[in-house]
Protein backbone atom coordinates (compact mmCIF):
# COMPACT_ATOMS: atom_id res chain seq x y z
CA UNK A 1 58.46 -74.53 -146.01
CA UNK A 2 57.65 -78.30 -146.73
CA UNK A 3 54.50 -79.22 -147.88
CA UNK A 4 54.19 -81.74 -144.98
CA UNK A 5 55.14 -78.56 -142.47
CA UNK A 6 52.80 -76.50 -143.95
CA UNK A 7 49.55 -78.84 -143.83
CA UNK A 8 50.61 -79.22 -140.74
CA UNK A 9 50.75 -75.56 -139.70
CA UNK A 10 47.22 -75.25 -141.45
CA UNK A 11 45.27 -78.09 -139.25
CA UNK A 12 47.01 -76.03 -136.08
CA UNK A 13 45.86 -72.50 -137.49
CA UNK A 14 42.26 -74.49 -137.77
CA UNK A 15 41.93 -76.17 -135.01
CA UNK A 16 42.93 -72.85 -133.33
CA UNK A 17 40.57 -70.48 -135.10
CA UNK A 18 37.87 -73.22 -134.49
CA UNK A 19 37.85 -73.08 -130.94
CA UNK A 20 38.00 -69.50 -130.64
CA UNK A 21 34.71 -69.50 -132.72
CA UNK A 22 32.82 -71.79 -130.43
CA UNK A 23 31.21 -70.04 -127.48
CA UNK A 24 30.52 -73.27 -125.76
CA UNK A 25 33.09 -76.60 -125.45
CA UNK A 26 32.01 -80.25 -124.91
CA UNK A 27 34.28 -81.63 -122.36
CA UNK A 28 36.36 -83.84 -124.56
CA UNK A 29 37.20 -80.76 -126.04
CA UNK A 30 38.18 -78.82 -123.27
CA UNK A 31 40.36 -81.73 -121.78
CA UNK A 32 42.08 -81.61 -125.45
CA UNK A 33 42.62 -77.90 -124.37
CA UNK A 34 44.42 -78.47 -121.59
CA UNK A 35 46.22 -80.96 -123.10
CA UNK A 36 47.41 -79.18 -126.19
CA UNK A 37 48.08 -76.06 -123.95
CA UNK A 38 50.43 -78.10 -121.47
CA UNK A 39 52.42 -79.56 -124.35
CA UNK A 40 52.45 -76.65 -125.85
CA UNK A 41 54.06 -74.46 -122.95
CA UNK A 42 56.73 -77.42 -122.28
CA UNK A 43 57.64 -77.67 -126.09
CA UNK A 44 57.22 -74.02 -127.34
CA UNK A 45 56.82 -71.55 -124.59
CA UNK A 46 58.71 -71.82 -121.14
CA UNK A 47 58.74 -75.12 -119.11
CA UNK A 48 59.59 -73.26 -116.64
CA UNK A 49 55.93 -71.77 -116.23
CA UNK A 50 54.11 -75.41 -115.59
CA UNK A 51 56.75 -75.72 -112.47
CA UNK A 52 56.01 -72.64 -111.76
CA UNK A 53 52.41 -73.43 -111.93
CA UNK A 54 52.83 -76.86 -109.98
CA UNK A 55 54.47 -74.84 -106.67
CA UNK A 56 51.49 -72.46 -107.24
CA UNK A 57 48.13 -73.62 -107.83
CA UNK A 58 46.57 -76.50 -106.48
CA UNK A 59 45.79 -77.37 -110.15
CA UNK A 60 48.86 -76.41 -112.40
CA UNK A 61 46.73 -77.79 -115.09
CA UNK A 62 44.16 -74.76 -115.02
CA UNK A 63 43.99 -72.94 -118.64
CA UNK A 64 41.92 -69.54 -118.55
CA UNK A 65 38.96 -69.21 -121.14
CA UNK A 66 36.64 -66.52 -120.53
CA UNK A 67 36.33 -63.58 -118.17
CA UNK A 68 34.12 -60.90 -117.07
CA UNK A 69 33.45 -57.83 -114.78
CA UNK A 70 35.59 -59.36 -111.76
CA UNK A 71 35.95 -62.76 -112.71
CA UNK A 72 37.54 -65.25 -114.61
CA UNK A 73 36.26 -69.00 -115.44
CA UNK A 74 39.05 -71.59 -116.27
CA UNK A 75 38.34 -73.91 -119.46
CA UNK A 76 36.32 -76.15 -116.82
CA UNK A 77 33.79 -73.39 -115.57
CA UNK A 78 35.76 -72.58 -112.40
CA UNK A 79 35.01 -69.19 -111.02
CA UNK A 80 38.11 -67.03 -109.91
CA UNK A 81 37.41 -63.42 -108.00
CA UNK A 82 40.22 -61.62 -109.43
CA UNK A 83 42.08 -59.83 -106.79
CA UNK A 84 45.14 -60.17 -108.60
CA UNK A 85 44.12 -57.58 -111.38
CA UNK A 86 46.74 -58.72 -113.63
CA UNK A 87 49.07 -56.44 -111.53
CA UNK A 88 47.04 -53.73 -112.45
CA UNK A 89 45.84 -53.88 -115.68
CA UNK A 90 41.81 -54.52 -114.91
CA UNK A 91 40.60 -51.33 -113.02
CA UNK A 92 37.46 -51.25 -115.33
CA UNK A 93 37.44 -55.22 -115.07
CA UNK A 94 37.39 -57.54 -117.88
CA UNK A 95 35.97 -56.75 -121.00
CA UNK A 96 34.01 -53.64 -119.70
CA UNK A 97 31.21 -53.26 -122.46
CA UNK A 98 32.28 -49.23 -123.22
CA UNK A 99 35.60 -50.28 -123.86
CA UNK A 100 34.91 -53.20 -126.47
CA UNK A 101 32.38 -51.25 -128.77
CA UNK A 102 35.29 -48.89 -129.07
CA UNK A 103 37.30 -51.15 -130.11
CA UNK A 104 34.99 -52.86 -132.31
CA UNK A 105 34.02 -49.70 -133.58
CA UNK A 106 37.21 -48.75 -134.77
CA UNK A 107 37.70 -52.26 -136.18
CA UNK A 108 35.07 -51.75 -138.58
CA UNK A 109 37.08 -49.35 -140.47
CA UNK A 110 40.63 -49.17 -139.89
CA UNK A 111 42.93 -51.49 -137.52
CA UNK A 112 46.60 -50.23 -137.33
CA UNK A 113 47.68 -46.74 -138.91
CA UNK A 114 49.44 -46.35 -142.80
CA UNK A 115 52.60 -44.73 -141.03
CA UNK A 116 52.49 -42.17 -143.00
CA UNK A 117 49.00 -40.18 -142.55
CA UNK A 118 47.96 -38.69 -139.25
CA UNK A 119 45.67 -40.84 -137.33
CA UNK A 120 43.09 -39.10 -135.34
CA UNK A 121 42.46 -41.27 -132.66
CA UNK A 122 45.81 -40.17 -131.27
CA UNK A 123 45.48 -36.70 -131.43
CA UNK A 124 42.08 -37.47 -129.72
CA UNK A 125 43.66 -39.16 -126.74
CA UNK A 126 46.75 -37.23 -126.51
CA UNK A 127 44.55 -34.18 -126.05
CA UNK A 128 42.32 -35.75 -123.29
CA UNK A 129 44.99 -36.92 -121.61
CA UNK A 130 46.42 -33.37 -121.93
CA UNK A 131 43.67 -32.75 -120.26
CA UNK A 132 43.00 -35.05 -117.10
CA UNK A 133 46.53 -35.19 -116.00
CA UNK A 134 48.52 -33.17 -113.39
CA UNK A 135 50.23 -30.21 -114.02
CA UNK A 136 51.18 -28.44 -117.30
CA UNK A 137 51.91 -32.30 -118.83
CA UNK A 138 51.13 -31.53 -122.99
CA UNK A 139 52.47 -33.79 -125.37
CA UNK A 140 52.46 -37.54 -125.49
CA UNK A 141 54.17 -40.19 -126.99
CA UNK A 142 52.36 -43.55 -127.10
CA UNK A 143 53.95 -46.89 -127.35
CA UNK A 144 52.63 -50.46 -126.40
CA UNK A 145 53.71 -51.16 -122.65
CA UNK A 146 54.79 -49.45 -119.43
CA UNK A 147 58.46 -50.66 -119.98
CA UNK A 148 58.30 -49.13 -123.27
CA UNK A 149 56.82 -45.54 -121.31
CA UNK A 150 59.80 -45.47 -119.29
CA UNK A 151 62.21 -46.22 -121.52
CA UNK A 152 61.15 -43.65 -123.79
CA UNK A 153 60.84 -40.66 -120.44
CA UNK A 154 64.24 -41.74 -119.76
CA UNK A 155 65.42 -40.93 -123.30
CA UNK A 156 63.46 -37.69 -123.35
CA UNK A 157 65.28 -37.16 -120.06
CA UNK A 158 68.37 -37.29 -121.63
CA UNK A 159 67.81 -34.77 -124.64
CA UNK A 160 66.24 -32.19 -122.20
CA UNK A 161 69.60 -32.38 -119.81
CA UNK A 162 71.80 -32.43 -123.05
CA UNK A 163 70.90 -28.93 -123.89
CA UNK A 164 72.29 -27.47 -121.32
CA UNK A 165 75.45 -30.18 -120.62
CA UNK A 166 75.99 -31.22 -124.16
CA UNK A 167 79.40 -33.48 -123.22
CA UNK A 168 78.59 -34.66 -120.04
CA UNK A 169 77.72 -37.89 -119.23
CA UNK A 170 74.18 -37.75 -117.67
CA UNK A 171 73.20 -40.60 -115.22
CA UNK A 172 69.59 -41.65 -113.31
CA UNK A 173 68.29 -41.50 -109.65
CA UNK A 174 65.71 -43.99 -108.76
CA UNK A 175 64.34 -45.82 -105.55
CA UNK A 176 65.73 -49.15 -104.09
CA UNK A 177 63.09 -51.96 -104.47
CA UNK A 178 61.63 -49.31 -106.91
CA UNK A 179 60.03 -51.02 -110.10
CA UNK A 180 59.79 -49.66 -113.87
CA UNK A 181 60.01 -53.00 -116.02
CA UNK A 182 62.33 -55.13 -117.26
CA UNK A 183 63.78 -54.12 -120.63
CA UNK A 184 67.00 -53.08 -120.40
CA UNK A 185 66.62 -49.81 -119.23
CA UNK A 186 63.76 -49.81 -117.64
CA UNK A 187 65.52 -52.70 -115.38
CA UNK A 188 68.26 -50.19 -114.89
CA UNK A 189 66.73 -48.25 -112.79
CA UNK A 190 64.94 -50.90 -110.68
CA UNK A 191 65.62 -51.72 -106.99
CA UNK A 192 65.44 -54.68 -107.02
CA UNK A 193 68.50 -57.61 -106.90
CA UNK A 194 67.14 -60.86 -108.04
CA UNK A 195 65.63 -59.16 -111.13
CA UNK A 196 68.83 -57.09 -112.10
CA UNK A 197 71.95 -59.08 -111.39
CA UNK A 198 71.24 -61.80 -113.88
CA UNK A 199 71.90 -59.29 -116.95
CA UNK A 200 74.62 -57.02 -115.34
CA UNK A 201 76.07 -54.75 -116.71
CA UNK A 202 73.44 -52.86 -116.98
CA UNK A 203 73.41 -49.37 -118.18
CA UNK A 204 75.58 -46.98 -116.54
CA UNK A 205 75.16 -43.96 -114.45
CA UNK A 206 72.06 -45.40 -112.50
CA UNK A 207 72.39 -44.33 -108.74
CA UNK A 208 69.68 -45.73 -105.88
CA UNK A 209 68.22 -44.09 -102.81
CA UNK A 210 66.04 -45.51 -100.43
CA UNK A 211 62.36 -44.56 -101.83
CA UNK A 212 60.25 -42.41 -98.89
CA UNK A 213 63.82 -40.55 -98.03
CA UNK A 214 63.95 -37.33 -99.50
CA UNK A 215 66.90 -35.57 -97.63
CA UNK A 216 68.78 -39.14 -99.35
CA UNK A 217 67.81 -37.84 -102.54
CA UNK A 218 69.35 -34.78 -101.60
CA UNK A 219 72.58 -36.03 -100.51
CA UNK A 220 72.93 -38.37 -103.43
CA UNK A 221 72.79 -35.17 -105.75
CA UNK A 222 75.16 -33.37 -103.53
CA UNK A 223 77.94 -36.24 -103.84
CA UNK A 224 76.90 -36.39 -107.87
CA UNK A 225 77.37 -32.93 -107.80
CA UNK A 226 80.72 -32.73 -105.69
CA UNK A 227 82.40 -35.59 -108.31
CA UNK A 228 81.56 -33.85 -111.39
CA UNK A 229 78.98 -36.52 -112.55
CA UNK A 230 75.43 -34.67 -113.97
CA UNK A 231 71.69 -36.24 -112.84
CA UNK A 232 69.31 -35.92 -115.88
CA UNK A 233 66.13 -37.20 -113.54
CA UNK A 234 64.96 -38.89 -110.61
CA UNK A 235 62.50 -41.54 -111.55
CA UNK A 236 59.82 -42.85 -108.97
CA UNK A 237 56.58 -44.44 -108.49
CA UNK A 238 53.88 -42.44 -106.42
CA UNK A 239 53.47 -45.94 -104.41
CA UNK A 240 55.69 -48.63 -104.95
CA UNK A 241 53.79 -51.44 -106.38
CA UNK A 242 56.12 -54.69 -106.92
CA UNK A 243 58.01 -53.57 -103.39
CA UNK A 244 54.38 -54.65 -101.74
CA UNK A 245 52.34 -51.64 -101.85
CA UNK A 246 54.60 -49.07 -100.24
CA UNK A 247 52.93 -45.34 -99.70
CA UNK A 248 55.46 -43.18 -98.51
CA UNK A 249 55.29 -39.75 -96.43
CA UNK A 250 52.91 -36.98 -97.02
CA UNK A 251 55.54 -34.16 -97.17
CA UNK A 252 57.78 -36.36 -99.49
CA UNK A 253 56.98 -35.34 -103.12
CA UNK A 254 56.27 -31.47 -102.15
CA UNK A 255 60.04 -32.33 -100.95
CA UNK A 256 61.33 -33.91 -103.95
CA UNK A 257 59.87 -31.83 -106.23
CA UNK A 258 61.73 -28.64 -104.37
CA UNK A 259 64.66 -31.09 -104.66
CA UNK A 260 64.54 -31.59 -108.03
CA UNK A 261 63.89 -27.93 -108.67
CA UNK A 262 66.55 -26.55 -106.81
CA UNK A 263 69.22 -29.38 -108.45
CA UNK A 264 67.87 -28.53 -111.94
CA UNK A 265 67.09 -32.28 -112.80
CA UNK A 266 63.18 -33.78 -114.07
CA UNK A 267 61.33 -35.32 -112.06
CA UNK A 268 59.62 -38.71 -113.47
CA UNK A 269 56.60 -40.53 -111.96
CA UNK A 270 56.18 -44.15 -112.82
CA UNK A 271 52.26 -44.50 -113.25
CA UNK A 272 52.12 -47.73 -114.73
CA UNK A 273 50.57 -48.88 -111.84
CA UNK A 274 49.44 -46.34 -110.20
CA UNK A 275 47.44 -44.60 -112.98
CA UNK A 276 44.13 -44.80 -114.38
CA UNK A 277 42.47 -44.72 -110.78
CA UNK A 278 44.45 -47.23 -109.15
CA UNK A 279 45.06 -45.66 -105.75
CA UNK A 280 41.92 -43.30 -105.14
CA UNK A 281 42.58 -40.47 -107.37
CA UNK A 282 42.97 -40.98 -111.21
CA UNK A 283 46.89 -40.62 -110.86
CA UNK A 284 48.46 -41.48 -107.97
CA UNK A 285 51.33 -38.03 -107.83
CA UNK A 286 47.02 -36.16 -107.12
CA UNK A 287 47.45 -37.21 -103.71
CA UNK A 288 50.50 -35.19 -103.05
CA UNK A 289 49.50 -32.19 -105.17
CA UNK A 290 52.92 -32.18 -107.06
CA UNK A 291 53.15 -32.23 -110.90
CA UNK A 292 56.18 -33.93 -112.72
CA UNK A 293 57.99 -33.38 -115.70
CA UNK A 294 57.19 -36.41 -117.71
CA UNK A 295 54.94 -39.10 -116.18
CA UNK A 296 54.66 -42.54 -117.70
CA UNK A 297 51.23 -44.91 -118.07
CA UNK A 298 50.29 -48.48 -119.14
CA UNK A 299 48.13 -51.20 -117.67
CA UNK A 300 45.22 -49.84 -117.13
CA UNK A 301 45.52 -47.06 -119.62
CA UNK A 302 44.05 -49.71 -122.43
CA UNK A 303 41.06 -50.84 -120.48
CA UNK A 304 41.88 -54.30 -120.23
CA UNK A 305 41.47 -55.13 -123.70
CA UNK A 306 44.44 -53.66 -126.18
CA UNK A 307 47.90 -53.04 -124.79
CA UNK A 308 49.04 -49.04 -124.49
CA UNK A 309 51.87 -47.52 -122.75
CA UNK A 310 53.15 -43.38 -122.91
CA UNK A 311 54.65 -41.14 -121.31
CA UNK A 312 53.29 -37.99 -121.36
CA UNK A 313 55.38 -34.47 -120.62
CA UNK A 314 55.44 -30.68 -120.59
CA UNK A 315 55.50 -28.19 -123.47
CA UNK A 316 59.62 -27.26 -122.82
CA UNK A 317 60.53 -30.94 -121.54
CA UNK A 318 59.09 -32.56 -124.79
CA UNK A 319 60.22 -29.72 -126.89
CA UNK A 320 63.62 -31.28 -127.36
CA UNK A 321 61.70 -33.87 -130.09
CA UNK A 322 60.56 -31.53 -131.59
CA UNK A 323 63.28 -30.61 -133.76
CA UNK A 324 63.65 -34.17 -135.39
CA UNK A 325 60.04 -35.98 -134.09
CA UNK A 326 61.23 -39.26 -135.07
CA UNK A 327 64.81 -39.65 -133.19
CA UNK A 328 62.49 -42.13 -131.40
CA UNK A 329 60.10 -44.15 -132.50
CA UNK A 330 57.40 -47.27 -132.36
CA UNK A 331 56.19 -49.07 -135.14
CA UNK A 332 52.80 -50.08 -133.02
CA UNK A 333 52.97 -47.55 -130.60
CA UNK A 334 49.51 -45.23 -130.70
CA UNK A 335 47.82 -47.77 -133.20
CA UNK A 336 44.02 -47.18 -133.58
CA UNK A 337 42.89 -49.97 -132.17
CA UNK A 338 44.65 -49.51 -129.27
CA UNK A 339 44.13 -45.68 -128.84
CA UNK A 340 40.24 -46.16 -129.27
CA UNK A 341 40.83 -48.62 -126.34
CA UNK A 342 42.16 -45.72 -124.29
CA UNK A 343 39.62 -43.46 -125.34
CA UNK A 344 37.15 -45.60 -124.12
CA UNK A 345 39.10 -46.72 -120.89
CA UNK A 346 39.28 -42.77 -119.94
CA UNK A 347 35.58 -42.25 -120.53
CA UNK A 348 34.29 -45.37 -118.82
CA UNK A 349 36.94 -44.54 -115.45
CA UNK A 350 35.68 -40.51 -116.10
CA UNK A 351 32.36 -41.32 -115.98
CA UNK A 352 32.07 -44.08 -113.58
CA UNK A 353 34.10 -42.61 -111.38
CA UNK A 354 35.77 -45.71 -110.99
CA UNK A 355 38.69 -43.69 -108.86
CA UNK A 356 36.16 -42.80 -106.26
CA UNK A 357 35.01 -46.68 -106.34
CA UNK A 358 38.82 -47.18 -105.67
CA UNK A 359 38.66 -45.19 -102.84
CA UNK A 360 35.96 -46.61 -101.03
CA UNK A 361 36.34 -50.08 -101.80
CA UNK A 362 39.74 -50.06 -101.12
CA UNK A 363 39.47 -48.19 -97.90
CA UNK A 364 36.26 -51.23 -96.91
CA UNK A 365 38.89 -54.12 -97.72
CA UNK A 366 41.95 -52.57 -95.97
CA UNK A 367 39.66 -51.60 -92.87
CA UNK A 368 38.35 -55.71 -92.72
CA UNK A 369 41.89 -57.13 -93.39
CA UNK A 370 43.73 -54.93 -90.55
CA UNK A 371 40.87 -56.69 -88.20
CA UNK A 372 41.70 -59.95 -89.95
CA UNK A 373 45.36 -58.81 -89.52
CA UNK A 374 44.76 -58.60 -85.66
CA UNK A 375 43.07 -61.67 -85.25
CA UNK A 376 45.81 -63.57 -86.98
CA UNK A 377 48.57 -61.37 -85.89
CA UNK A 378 50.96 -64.65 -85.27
CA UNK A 379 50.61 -65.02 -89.20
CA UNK A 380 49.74 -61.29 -90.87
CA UNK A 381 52.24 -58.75 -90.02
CA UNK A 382 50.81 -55.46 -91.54
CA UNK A 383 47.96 -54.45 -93.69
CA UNK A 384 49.16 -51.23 -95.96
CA UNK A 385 48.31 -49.62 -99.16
CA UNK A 386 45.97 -47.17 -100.75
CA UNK A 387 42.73 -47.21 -102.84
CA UNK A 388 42.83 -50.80 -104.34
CA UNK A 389 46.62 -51.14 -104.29
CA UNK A 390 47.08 -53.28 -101.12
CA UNK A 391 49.98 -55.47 -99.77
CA UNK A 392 49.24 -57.42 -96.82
CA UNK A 393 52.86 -58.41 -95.43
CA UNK A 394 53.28 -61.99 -93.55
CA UNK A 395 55.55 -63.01 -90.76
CA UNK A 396 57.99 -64.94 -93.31
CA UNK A 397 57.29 -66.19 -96.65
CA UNK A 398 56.25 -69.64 -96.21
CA UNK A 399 53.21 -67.74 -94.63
CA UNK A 400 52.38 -65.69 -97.51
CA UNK A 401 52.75 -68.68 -100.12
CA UNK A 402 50.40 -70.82 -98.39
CA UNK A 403 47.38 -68.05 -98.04
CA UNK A 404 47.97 -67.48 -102.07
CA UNK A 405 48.14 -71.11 -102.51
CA UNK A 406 44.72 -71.70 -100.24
CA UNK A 407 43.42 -68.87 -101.93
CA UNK A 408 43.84 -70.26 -105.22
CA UNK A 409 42.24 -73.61 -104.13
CA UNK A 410 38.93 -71.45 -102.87
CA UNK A 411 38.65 -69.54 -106.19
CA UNK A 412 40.63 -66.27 -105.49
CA UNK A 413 43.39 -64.78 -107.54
CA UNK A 414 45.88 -62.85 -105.17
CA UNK A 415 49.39 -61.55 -106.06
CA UNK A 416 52.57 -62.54 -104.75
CA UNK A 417 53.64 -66.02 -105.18
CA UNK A 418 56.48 -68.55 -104.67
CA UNK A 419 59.14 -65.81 -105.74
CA UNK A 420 57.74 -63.21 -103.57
CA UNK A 421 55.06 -64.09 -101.30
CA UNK A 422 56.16 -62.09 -98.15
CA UNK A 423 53.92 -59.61 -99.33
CA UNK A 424 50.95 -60.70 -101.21
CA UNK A 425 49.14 -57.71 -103.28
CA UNK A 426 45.11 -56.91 -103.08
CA UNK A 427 44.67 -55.37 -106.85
CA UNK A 428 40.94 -56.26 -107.18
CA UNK A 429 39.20 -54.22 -110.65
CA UNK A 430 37.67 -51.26 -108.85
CA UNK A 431 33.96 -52.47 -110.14
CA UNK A 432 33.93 -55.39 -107.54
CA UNK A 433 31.06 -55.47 -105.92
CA UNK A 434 30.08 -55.59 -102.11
CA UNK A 435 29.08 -59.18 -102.15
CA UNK A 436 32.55 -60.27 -104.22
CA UNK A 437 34.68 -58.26 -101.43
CA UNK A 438 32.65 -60.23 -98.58
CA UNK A 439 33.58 -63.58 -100.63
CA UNK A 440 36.54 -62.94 -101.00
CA UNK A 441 37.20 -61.76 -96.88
CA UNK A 442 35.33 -65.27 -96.07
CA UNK A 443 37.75 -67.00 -98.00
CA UNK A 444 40.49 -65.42 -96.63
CA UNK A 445 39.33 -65.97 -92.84
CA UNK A 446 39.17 -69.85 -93.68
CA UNK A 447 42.96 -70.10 -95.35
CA UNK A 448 44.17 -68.03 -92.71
CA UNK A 449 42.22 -70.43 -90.19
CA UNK A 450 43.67 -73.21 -92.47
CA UNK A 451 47.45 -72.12 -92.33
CA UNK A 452 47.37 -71.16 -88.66
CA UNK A 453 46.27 -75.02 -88.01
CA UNK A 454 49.02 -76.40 -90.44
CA UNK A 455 51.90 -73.93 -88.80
CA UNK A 456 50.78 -75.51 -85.02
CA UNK A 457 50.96 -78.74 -86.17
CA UNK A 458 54.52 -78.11 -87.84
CA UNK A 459 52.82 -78.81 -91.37
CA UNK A 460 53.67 -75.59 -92.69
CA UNK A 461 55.63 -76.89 -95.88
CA UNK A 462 58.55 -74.39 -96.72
CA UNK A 463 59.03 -73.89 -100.20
């Protein structure tokens, strides 16, 4: 590196570590915040994102700083209510106190793992997840996202099928509009076009039924069956989250798990989302009663503050790795920091019962926004969803973009934007509190007021 580079790179690293020291920003500095961090995304991260941000926000320019129980501030002092839940990753909220001494705990004496030694903290939360999930699910293999879970239950998949069809090629069911990331193979097995057909080919074997359908599961394995082709799994989320909040049938996982059974192929559930308390119960397959063969976490799993993904599956399933444990592997994957994160995620949601908060907020929120829903039926279709995992489905697009839009503007963080805002997600932390969830139904009242007024006047902008 050049000496001139290299000063350089030193006054950034400064300035950097500086402001992350300060607790409190004059506002020349935080307008050199914003300024760095807009130059910074068009020169070094994605322009893409500001336009992104510009069809989006009413201020594109707004740079997050600090957060807390179920809120955010931008640099500025803005409040958000987050009801977008970063997709799902805040169910304890931001920062929750039990969660952070964990991790600083473990900070004080060890970071990241030698490689080489065993490191306790994941035999500690391999065991208590052992514990609190469904089923006879044992052994778990920890990595760093949900993408990462299902690629690695897809694998294990694979190696379980192999032993009893060695030389056969062994393909994947999944769900149309179903969602399970967007690595390679991960993206694979998702339903959904506008993510996929950018990168095809994409691996092969993959075959797609309509999620809810379980005689179309049936069928597809008949006609895999009647070519000669071998199913190692089907792999499905307990609600589909990305589709827009999708809960399907009561009888349809006691049906696919006879399916399954019957066809001699694993059954997968995609918890990424659904997990950690997300829908009511602490994993979204307890509301059906049925167990699967591997099951796959992230989000949540890390309380908000260090990434963790794994997929977690019973004794015979995982004892295909057993033979050579590291035929797959994770350099990060079960770190300490990031397994005392989990540790403390599992006690805080375990002890707070922060799935039975799920439950009855969620079921408070969905109740007011199906009476919102039928006093602004000409603009909001449907109200579905369970626990705080709710999609509230508009009569076109344009609709939906300009309630997350006004939203924005009154200090509410929604999901569902300009590339899908047909359906716009409720994900609020399940520690929001009675007076945030009245807010936050005011605000909506007055953008839905605000969008019906703007659609009669033919102002409603499409984007």
């Amino acid at each position: 590196m050049q000496d001139k580079l290299k000063d350089e790179a030193l006054r950034e690293s400064r300035k950097a570590l500086d402001l992350m020291a300060k607790s409190v920003l004059t506002a020349t500095e935080q307008q050199a915040v914003v300024d760095d961090c807009v130059t910074n995304f068009d020169r070094y991260v994605n322009p893409g994102i500001l336009e992104y941000r510009k069809s989006v926000s009413s201020d594109y320019t707004s740079v997050e700083w600090r957060d807390e129980g179920s809120v955010c501030y931008d640099i500025h002092g803005k409040k958000f209510i987050d009801c977008l839940g970063g997709f799902g990753i805040y169910m304890l909220g931001h920062r929750h106190p039990t969660v952070v001494k964990a991790v600083r705990d473990q900070l004080e004496h060890q970071a990241l793992h030698s490689q080489e030694l065993l490191d306790p903290m994941r035999g500690y939360l391999s065991h208590l997840l052992a514990m609190v999930t469904p089923g006879d699910l044992q052994y778990s293999f920890f990595c760093n996202s949900g993408t990462e879970a299902n690629e690695g239950a897809m694998k294990l998949a694979k190696l379980w099928a192999r032993r009893k069809k060695a030389n056969h090629t062994l393909g994947m069911i999944a769900t149309t509009r179903g969602f399970h990331g967007k690595s390679f193979g991960s993206l694979s097995v998702s339903g959904k076009g506008e993510f996929r057909e950018p990168f095809y080919p994409l691996m092969s074997g993959v075959r797609f039924v309509p999620y809810g359908d379980a005689e179309a599961l049936d069928k597809q394995l008949g006609i895999c069956d009647a070519v000669g082709f071998d199913i190692a799994a089907f792999i499905v989320e307990p609600v589909q989250g990305e589709a827009g909040a999708i809960v399907p049938p009561d009888d349809y996982f006691p049906k696919v798990r006879e399916i399954c059974d019957r066809w001699g192929i694993l059954l997968i559930a995609d918890e990424v989302q659904t997990g950690m308390g997300r829908t009511g119960k602490l994993w979204g397959m307890e509301h059906s009663g049925v167990a699967p063969d591997i099951m796959t976490m992230g989000k949540a799993l890390g309380g908000a503050v260090i990434p963790i993904g794994n997929f977690i599956a019973t004794e015979e399933v995982f004892s295909t790795m057993y033979e050579n444990p590291y035929i797959h592997t994770t350099t990060f994957g079960g770190n300490p920091m990031a397994t005392a994160a989990a540790i403390g995620a599992l006690h805080a949601t375990l002890e707070e019962d922060i799935p039975g908060q799920a439950a009855v907020k969620g079921a408070y929120l969905k109740s007011k926004l199906s009476e919102l829903a039928g006093v602004y039926d000409d603009l909001l279709e449907e109200v579905r969803g369970v626990g705080v995992l709710i999609g509230m489905q508009f009569r076109n697009s344009d609709i939906g973009y300009a309630v997350s839009r006004g939203l924005f503007s009154r200090g509410v963080l929604i999901g569902g934007t300009l590339f899908n805002s047909l359906t716009l997600r409720m994900q609020p932390p399940a520690v929001i509190t009675q007076k945030q969830m009245d807010q936050v139904l005011e605000r909506l009242d007055a953008t839905l007021a605000g969008v019906r007024a703007l659609a009669s006047q033919g102002e409603l902008v499409a984007h």
